[in-house]
Protein backbone atom coordinates (compact mmCIF):
# COMPACT_ATOMS: atom_id res chain seq x y z
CA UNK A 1 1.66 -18.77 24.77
CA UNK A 2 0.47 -18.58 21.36
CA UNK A 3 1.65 -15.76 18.62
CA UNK A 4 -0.33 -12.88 18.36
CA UNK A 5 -1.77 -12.33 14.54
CA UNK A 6 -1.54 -9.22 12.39
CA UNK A 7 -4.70 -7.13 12.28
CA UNK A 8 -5.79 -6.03 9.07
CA UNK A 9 -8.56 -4.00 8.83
CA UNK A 10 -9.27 -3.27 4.70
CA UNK A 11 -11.48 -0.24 3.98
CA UNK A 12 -12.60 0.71 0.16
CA UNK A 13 -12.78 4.86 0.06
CA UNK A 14 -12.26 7.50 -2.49
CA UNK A 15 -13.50 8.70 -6.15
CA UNK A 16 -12.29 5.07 -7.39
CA UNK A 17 -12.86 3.14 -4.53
CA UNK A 18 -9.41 2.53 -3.36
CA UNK A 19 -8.05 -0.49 -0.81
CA UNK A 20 -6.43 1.62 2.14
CA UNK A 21 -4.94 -0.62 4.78
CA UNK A 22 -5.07 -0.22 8.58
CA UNK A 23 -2.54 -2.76 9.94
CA UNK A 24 -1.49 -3.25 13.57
CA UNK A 25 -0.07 -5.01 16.26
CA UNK A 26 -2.57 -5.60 18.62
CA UNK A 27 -0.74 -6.77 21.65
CA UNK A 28 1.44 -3.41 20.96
CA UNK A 29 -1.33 -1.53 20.15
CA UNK A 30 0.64 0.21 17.42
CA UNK A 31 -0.65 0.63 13.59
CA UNK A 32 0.52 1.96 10.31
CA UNK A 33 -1.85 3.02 7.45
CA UNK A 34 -0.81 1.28 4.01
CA UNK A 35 -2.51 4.04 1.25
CA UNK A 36 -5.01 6.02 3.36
CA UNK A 37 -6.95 6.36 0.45
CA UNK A 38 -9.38 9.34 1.08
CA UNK A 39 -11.42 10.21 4.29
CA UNK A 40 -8.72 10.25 6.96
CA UNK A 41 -11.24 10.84 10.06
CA UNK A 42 -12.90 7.39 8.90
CA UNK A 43 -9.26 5.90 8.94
CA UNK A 44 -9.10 7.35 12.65
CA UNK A 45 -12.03 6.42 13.98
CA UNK A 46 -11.23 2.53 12.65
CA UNK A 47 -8.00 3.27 15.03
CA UNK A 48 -9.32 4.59 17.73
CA UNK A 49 -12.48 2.63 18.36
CA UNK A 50 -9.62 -0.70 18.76
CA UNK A 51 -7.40 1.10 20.71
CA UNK A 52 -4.55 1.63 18.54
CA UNK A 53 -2.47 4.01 17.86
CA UNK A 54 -1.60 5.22 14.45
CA UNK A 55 2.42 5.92 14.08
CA UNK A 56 3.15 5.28 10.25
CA UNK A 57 1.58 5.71 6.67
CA UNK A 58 3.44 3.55 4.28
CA UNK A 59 2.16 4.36 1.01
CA UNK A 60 2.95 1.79 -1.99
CA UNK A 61 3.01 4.75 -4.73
CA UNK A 62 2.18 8.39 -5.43
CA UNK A 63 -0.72 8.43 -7.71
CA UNK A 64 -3.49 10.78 -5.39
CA UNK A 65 -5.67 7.84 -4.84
CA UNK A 66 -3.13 6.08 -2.38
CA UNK A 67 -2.69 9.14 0.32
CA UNK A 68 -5.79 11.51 -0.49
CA UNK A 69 -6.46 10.59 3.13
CA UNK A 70 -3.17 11.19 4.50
CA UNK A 71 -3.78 15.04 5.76
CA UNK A 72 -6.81 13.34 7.71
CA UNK A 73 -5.22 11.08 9.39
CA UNK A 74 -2.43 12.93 10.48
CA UNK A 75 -4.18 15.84 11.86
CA UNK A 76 -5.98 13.73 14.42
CA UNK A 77 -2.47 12.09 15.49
CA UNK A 78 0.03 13.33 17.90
CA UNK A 79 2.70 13.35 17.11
CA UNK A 80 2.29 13.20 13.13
CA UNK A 81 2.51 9.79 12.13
CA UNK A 82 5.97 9.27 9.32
CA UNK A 83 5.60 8.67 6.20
CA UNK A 84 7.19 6.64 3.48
CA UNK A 85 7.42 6.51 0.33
CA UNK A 86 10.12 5.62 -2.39
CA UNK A 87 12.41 8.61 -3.88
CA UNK A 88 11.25 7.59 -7.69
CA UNK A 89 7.66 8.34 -6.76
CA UNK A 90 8.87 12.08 -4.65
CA UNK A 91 8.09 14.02 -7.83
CA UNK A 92 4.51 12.35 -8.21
CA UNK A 93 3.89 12.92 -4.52
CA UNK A 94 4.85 16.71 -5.07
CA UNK A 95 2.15 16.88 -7.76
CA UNK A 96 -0.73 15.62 -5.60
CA UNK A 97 -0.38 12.55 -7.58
CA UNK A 98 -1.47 13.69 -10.62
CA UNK A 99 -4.95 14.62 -9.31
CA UNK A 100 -5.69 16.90 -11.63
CA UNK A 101 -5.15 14.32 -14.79
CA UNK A 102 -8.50 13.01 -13.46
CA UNK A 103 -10.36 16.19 -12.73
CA UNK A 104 -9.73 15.76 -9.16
CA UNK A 105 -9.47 19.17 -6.65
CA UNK A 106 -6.48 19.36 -5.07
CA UNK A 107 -6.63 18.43 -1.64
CA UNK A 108 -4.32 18.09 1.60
CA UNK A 109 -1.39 15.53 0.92
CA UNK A 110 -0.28 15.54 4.56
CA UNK A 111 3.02 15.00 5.97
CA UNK A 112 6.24 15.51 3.81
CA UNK A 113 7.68 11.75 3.08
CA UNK A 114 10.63 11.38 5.44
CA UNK A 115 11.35 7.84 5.37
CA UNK A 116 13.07 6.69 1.48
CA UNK A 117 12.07 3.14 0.91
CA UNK A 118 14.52 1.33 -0.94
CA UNK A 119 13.78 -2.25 -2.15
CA UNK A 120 14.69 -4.95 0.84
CA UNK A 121 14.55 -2.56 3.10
CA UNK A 122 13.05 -3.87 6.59
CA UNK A 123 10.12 -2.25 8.12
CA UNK A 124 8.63 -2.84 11.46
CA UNK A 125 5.24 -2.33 13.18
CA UNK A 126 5.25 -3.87 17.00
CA UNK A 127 6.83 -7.81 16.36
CA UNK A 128 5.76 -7.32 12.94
CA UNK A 129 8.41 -6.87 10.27
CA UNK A 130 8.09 -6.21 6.71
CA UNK A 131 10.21 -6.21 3.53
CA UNK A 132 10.08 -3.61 1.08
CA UNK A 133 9.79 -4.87 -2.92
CA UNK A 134 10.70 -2.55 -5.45
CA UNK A 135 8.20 -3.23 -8.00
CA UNK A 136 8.22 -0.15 -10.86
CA UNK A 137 6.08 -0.47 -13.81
CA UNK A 138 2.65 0.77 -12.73
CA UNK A 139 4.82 4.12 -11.35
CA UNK A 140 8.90 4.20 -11.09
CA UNK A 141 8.72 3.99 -7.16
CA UNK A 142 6.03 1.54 -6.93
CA UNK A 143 6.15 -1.18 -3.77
CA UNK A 144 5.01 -3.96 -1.83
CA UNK A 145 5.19 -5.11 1.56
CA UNK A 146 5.35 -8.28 2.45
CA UNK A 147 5.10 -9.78 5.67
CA UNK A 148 6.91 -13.28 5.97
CA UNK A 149 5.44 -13.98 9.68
CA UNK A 150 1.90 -13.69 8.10
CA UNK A 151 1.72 -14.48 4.86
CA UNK A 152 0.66 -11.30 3.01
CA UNK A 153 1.19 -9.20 0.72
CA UNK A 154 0.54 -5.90 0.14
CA UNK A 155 0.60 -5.26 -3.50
CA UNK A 156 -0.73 -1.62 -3.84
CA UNK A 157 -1.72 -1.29 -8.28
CA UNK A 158 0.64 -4.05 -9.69
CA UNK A 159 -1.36 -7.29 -9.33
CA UNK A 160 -5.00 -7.19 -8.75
CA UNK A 161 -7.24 -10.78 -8.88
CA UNK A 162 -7.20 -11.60 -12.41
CA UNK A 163 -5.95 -8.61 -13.32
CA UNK A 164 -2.58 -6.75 -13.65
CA UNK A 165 -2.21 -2.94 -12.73
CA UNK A 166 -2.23 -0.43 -15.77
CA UNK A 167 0.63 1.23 -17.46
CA UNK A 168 0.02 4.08 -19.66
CA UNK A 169 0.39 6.56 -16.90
CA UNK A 170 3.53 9.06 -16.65
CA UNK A 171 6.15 6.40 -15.92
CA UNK A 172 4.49 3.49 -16.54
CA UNK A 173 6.21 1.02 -19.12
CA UNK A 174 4.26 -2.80 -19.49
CA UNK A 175 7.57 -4.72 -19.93
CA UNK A 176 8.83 -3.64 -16.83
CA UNK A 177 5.25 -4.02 -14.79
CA UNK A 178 5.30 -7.98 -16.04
CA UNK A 179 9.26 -8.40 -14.71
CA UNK A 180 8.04 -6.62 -11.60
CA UNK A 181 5.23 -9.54 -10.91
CA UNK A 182 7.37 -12.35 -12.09
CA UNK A 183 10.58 -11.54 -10.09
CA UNK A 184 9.27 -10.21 -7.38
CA UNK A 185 5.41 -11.81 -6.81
CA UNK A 186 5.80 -14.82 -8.26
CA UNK A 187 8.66 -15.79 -6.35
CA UNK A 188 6.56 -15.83 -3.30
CA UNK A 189 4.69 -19.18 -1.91
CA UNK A 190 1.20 -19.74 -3.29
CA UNK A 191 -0.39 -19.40 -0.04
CA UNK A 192 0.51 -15.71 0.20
CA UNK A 193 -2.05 -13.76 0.62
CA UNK A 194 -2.25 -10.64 -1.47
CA UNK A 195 -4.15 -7.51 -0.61
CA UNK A 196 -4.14 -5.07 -3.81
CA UNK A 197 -4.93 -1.50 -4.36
CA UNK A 198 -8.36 -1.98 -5.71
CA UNK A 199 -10.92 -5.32 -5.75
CA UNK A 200 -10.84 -8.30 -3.49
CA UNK A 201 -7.90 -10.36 -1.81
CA UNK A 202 -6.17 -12.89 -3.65
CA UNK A 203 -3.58 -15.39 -3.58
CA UNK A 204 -0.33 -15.92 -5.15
CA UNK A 205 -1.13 -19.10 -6.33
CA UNK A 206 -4.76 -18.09 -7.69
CA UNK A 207 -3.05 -15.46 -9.75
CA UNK A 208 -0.25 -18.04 -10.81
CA UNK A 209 -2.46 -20.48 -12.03
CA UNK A 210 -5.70 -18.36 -13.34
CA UNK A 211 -4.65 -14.56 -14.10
CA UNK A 212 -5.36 -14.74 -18.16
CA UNK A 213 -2.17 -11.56 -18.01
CA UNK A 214 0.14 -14.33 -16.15
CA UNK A 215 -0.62 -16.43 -18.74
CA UNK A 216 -3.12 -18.75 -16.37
């Protein structure tokens, strides 16, 4: 019998437009949101109308355009789905992710982050298994996730196609955003397909060979 593939359903919501990430299992019927950017019910209905059931939100970084949806989706799932999130990025979390910098309202930021992820850290959704990458530059707890079995990446604000994330926000430093890609994207195969916080897919090797930041 043949392998069952990762869903990955990409949806663009929010004031700027923002990649969330519904991901599942489909054979489990199990999913985990990766930045439920902003309208939650929208995020639930996705879930619901495939059958799946909704039991984590992994969220990549703090900023409030990465879990305005959050509150959403957890009020429409029983029990509360768990959250994660690394310990670097807590204090941006506990300031609704700097909303306010942007002349954004405050809104609900859902569950309280109970899972710490830690860089290599192993996370798993149905036969699906992901490894956590530490990748601080854009924000001081920024991640990935990377799924081996499926070639893909989830790369949240640090690499976009042909473009890099920004770093002029609290905790932000450029030096260490370009390390972060190097060591930790760049390492990766070039068939790896990346799926970034804002814009279209991409590949490692596109970015390797063409990002003008990358020196492509």
């Amino acid at each position: 019998m043949g392998t069952t593939a990762l869903s990955i359903v990409p949806m663009q919501l929010g004031p700027v437009q923002t990649n969330a990430y519904l991901v599942a299992d489909p054979k489990a019927r199990v999913a985990a949101v990766i930045d439920p950017a902003w309208n939650g019910a929208a995020i639930l209905r996705e879930a619901e109308q495939r059958g799946w059931t909704i039991t984590n939100i992994w969220l990549t970084h703090a900023h409030f355009d990465h879990f305005g949806g959050a509150g959403g989706v957890a009020d429409g799932v029983d029990p509360a789905p768990h959250v994660a999130l690394h310990p670097l990025d807590q204090t941006m979390w506990r300031l609704n992710g700097g909303a306010a910098w942007f002349g954004v309202s405050a809104f609900d930021p859902g569950p309280e982050p109970t899972i710490e992820l830690a860089d290599g850290m192993q996370m798993t959704l149905g036969a699906f298994t992901f490894e956590v990458r530490h990748v601080p530059g854009h924000s001081p707890g920024h991640v990935m996730f990377y799924c081996a079995q499926e070639r893909c990446l989830f790369s949240g604000d640090v690499l976009f196609d042909g473009s890099v994330g920004r770093s002029d926000l609290p905790g932000g430093d450029w030096d260490t955003l370009m390390a972060s890609i190097r060591n930790r994207i760049l390492d990766l195969p070039d068939d790896v397909q990346v799926y970034p916080g804002h814009g279209p897919s991409t590949t490692v090797g596109r970015e390797r060979t063409t990002n003008p930041f990358l020196g492509g």
